[in-house]
C-alpha atoms as a PDB file:
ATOM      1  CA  UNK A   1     -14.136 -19.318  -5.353  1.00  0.00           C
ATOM      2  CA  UNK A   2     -15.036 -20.791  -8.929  1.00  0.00           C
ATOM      3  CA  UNK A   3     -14.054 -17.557 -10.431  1.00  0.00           C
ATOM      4  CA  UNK A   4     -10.431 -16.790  -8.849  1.00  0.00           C
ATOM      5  CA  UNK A   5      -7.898 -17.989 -11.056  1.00  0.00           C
ATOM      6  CA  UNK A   6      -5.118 -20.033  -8.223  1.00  0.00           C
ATOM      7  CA  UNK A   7      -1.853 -20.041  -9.949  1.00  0.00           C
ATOM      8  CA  UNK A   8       0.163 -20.962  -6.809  1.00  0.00           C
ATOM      9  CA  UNK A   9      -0.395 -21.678  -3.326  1.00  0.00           C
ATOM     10  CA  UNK A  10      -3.089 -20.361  -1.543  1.00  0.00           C
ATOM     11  CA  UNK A  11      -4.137 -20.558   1.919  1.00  0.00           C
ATOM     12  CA  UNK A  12      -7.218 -18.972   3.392  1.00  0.00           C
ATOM     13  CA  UNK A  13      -9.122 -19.696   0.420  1.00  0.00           C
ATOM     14  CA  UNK A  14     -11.805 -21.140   1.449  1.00  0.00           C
ATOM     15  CA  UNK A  15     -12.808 -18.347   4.081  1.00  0.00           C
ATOM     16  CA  UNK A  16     -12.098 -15.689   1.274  1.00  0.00           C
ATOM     17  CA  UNK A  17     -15.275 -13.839  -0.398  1.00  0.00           C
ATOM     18  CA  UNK A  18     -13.871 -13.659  -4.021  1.00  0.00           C
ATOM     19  CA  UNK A  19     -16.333 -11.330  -6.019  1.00  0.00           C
ATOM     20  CA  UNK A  20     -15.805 -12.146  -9.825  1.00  0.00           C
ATOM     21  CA  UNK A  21     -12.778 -13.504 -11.711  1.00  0.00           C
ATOM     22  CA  UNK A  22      -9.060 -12.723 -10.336  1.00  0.00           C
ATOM     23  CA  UNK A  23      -6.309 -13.768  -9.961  1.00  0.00           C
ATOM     24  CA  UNK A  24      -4.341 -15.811  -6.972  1.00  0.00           C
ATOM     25  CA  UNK A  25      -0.882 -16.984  -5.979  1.00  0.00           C
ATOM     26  CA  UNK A  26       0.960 -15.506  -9.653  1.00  0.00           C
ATOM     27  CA  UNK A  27       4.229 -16.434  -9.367  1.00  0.00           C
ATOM     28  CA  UNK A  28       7.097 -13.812  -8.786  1.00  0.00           C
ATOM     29  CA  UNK A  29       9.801 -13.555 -11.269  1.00  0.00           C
ATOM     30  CA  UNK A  30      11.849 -15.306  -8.986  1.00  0.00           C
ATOM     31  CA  UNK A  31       9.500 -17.667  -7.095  1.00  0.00           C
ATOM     32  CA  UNK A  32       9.061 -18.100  -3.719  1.00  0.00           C
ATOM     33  CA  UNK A  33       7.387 -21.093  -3.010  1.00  0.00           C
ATOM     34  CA  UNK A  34       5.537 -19.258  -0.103  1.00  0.00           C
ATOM     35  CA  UNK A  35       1.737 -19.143  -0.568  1.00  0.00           C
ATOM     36  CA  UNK A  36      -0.399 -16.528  -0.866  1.00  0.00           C
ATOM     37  CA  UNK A  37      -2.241 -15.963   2.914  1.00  0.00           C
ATOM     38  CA  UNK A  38      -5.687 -14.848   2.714  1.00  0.00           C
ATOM     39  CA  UNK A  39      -7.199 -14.070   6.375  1.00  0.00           C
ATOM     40  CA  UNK A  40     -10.943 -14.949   7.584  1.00  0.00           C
ATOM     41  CA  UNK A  41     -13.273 -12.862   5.826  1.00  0.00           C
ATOM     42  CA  UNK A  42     -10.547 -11.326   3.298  1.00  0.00           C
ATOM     43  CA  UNK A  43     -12.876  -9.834   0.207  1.00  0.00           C
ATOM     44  CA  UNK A  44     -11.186  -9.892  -3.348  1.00  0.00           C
ATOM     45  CA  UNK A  45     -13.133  -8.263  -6.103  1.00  0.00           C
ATOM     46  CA  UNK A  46     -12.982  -8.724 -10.003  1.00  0.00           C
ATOM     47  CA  UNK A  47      -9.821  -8.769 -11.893  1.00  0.00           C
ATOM     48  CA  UNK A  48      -7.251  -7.892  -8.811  1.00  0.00           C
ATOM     49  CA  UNK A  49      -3.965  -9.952  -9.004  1.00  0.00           C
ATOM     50  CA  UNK A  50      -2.418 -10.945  -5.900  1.00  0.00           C
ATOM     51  CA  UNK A  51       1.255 -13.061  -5.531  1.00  0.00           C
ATOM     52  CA  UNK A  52       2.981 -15.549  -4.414  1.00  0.00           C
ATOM     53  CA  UNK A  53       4.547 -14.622  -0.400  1.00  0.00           C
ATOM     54  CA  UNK A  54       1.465 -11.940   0.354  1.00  0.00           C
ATOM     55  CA  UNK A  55      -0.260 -11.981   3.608  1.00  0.00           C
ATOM     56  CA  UNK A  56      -3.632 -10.344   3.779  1.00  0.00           C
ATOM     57  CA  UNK A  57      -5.132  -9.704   7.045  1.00  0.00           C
ATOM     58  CA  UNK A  58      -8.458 -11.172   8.248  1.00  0.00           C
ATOM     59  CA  UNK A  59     -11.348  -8.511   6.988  1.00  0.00           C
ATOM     60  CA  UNK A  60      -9.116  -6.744   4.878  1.00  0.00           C
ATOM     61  CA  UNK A  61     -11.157  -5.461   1.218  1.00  0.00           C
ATOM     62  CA  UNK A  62      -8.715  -5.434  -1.775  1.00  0.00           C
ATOM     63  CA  UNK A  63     -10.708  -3.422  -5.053  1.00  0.00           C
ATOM     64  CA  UNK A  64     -11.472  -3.710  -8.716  1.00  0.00           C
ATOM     65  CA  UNK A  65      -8.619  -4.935 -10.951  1.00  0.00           C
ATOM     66  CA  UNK A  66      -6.291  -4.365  -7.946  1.00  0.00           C
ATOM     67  CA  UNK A  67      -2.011  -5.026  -8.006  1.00  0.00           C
ATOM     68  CA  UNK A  68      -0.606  -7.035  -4.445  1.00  0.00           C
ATOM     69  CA  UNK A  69       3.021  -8.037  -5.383  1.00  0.00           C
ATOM     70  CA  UNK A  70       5.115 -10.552  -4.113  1.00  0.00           C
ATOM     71  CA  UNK A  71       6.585  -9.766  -0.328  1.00  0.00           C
ATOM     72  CA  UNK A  72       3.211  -7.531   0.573  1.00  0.00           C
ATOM     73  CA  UNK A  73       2.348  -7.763   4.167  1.00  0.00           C
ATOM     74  CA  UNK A  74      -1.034  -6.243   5.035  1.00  0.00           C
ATOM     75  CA  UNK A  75      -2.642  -6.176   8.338  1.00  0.00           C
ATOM     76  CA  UNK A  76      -6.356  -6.888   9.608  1.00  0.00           C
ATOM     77  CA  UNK A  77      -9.227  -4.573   8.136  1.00  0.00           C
ATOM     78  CA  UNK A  78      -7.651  -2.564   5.746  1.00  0.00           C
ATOM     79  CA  UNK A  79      -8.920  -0.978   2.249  1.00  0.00           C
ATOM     80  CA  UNK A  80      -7.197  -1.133  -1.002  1.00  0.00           C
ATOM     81  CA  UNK A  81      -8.750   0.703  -3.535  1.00  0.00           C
ATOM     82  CA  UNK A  82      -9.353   0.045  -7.212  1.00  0.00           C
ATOM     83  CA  UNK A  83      -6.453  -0.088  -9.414  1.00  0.00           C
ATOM     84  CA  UNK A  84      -3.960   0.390  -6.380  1.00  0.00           C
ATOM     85  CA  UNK A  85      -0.890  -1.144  -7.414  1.00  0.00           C
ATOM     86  CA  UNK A  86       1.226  -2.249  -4.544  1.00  0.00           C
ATOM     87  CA  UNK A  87       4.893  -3.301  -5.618  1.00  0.00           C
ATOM     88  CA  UNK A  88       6.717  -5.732  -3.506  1.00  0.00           C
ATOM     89  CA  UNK A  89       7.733  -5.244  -0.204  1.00  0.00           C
ATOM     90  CA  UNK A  90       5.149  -3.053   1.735  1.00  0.00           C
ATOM     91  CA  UNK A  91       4.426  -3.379   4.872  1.00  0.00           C
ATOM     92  CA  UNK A  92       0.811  -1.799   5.808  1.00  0.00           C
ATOM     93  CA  UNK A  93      -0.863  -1.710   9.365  1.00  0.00           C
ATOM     94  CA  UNK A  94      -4.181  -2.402  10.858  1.00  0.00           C
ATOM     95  CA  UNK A  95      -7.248  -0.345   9.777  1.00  0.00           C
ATOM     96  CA  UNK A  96      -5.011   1.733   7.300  1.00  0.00           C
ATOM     97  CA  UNK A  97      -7.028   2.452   4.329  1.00  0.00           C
ATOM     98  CA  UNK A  98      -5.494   3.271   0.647  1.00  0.00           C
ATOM     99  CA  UNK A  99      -7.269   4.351  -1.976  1.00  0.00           C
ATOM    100  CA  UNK A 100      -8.326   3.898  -5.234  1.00  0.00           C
ATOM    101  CA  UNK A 101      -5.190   4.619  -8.037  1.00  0.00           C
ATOM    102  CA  UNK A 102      -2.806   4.545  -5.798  1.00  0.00           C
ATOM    103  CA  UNK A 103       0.805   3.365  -5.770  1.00  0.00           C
ATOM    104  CA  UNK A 104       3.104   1.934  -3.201  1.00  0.00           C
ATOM    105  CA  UNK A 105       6.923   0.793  -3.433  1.00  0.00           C
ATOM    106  CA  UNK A 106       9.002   0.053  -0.233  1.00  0.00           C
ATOM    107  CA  UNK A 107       6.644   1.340   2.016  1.00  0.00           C
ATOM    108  CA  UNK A 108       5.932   0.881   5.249  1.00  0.00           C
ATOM    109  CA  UNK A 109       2.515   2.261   6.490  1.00  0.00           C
ATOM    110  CA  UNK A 110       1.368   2.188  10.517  1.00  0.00           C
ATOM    111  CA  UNK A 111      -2.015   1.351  12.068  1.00  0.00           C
ATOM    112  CA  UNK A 112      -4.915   3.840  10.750  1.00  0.00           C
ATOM    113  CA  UNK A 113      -3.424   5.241   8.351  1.00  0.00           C
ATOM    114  CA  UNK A 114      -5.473   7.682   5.161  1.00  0.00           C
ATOM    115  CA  UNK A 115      -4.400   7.212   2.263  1.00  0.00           C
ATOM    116  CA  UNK A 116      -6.534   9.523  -0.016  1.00  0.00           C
ATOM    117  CA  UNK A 117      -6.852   8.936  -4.146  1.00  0.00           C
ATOM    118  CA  UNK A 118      -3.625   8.161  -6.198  1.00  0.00           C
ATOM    119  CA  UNK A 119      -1.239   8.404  -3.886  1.00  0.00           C
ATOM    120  CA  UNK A 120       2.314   7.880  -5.208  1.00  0.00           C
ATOM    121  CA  UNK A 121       4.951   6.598  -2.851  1.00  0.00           C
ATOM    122  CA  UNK A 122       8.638   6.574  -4.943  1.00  0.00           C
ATOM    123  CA  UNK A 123      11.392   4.796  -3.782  1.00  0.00           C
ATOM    124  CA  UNK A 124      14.485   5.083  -6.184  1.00  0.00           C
ATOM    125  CA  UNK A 125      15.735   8.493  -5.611  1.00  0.00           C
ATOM    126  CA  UNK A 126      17.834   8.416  -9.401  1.00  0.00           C
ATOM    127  CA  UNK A 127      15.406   6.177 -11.438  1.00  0.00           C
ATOM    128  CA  UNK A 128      16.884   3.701 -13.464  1.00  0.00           C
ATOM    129  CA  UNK A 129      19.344   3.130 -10.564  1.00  0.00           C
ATOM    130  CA  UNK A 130      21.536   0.435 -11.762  1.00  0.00           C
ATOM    131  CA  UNK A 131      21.250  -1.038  -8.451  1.00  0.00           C
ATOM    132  CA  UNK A 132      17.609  -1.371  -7.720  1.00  0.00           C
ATOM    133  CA  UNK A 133      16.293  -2.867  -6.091  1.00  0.00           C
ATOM    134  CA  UNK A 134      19.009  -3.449  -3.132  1.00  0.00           C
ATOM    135  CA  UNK A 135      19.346   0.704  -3.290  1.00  0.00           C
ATOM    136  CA  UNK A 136      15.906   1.456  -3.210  1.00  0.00           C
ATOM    137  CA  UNK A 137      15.037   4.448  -0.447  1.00  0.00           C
ATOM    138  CA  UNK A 138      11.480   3.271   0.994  1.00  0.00           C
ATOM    139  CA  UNK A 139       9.132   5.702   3.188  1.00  0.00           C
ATOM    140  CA  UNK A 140       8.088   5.076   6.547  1.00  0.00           C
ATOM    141  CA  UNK A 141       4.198   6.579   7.473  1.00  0.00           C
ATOM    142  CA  UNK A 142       3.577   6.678  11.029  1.00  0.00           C
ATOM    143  CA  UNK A 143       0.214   5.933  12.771  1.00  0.00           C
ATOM    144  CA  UNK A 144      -2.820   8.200  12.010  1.00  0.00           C
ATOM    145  CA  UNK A 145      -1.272  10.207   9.396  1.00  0.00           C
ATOM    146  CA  UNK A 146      -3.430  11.708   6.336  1.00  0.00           C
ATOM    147  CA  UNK A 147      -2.408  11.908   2.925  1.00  0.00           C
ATOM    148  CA  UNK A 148      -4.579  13.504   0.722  1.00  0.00           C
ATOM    149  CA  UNK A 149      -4.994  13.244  -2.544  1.00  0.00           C
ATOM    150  CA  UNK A 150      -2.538  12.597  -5.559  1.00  0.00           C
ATOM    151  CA  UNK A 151       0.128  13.749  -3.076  1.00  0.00           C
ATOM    152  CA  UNK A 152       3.870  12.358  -4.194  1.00  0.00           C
ATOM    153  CA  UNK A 153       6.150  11.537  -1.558  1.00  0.00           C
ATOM    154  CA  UNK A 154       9.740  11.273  -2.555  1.00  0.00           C
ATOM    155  CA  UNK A 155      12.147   8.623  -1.474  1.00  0.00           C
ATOM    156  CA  UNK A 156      13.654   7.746   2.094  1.00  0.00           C
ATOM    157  CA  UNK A 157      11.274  10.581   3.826  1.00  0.00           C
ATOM    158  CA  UNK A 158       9.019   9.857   7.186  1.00  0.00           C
ATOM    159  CA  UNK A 159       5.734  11.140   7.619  1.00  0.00           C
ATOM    160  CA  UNK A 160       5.140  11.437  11.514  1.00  0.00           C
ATOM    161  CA  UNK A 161       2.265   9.988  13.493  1.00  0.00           C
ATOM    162  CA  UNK A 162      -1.112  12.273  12.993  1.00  0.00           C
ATOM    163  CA  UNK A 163       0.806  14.364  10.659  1.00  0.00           C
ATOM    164  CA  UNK A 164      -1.560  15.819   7.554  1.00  0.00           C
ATOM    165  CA  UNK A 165      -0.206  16.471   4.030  1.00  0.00           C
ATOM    166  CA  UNK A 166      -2.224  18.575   1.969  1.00  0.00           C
ATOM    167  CA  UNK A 167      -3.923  17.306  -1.875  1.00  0.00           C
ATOM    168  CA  UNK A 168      -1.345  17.183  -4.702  1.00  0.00           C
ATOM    169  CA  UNK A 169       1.366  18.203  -2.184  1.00  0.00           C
ATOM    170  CA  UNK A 170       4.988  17.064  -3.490  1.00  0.00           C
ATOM    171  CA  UNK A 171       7.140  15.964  -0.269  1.00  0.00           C
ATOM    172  CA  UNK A 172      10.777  16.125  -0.634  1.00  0.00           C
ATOM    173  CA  UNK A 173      11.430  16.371   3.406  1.00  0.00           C
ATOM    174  CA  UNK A 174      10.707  14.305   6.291  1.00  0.00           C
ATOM    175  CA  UNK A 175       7.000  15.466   8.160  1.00  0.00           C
ATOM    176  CA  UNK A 176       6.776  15.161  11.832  1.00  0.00           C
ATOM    177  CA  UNK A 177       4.182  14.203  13.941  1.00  0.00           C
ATOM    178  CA  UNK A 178       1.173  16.103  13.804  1.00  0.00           C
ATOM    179  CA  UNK A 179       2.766  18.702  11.187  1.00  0.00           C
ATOM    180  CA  UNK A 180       0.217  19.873   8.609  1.00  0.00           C
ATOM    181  CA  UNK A 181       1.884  19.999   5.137  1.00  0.00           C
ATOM    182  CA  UNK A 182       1.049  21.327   1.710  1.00  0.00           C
ATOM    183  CA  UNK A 183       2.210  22.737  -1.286  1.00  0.00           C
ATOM    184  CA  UNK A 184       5.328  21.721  -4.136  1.00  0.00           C
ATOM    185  CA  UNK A 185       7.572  21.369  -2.494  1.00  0.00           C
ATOM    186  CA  UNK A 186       5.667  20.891   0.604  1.00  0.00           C
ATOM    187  CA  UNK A 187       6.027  23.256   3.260  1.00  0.00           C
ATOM    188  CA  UNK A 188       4.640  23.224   7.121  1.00  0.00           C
ATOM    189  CA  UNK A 189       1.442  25.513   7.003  1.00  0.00           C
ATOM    190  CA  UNK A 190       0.317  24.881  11.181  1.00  0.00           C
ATOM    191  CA  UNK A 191       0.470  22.155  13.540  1.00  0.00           C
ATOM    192  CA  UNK A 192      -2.642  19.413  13.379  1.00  0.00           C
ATOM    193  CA  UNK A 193      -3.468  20.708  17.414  1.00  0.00           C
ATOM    194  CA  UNK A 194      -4.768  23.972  15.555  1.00  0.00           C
ATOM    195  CA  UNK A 195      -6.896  22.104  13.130  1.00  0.00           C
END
């Protein structure tokens, strides 16, 4: 706890595991006032930055030099990566596990979900919109899905419950469940039932 940084209010602190110095509670640029929730046994290693009106769910692991904007909401044993950089409002379920280098905006990710190395969610479909962020488009992942790595998935798209997309796949459509996807733009390639 000596080496975490608290900048605003924290609670949960005390039955955190901080690993090295970080950073806790930075304030949004329009603050909250709502603390930063860390659940039992949260682990925080070296130089991650978490805000102001986060909620991180008991056992959850956030990585190395780590990004957890303000309105972040992320469930009970979870895994963020090194150098993930989660902008505000995500939402992330239960045992979903993103890793390392990836990047989340709007996003709202179900129970178990894979999220495989550098993942880029997008959410502003005509970047700079003049209205972000009240127009921004976010992406809804289903339970179970799989995306592999450095995949890009496009603004206001769904990716179905069990559905697969394929490594450095680019997805510009809506995946349903259990679909296996791949390719730029990505295309349906079999069903996950003949996996």
């Amino acid at each position: 706890m000596t080496d975490a940084i608290v900048v605003g209010p924290v609670e949960g602190l005390e039955d955190a595991v901080i690993l090295g110095p970080c950073v806790l509670g930075h304030p949004s640029l329009t603050p909250t006032g709502r603390p930063l929730v860390l659940g039992h046994g949260v682990v925080v290693r070296a130089f991650a930055v978490l805000y102001e009106d986060v909620v991180v769910g008991e056992g959850t692991q956030i990585g190395h030099g780590t990004l957890v904007r303000e309105g972040n909401r992320i469930g009970a044993r979870c895994s963020i990566g090194s150098e993930a950089q989660l902008e505000p409002r995500n939402t992330v379920g239960d045992g979903t596990r993103i890793h390392s280098g990836s990047f989340l905006a709007s996003a709202t990710l179900g129970n178990n979900v894979f999220c495989g190395p550098h993942v880029v969610f997008t959410d502003d479909r005509y970047p700079p919109s003049a209205g972000y962020p009240a127009t921004a488009e976010g992406i809804t992942v289903d339970d179970g899905a799989v995306l592999g790595a450095g995949c890009v998935l496009l603004p206001g798209i769904s990716i179905g419950a069990l559905a697969i997309v394929g490594a450095g796949s680019v997805v510009t459509r809506s995946v349903a469940a259990k679909q296996v996807v791949a390719g730029n733009p990505a295309r349906v390639i079999r069903s996950r039932e003949d996996c």
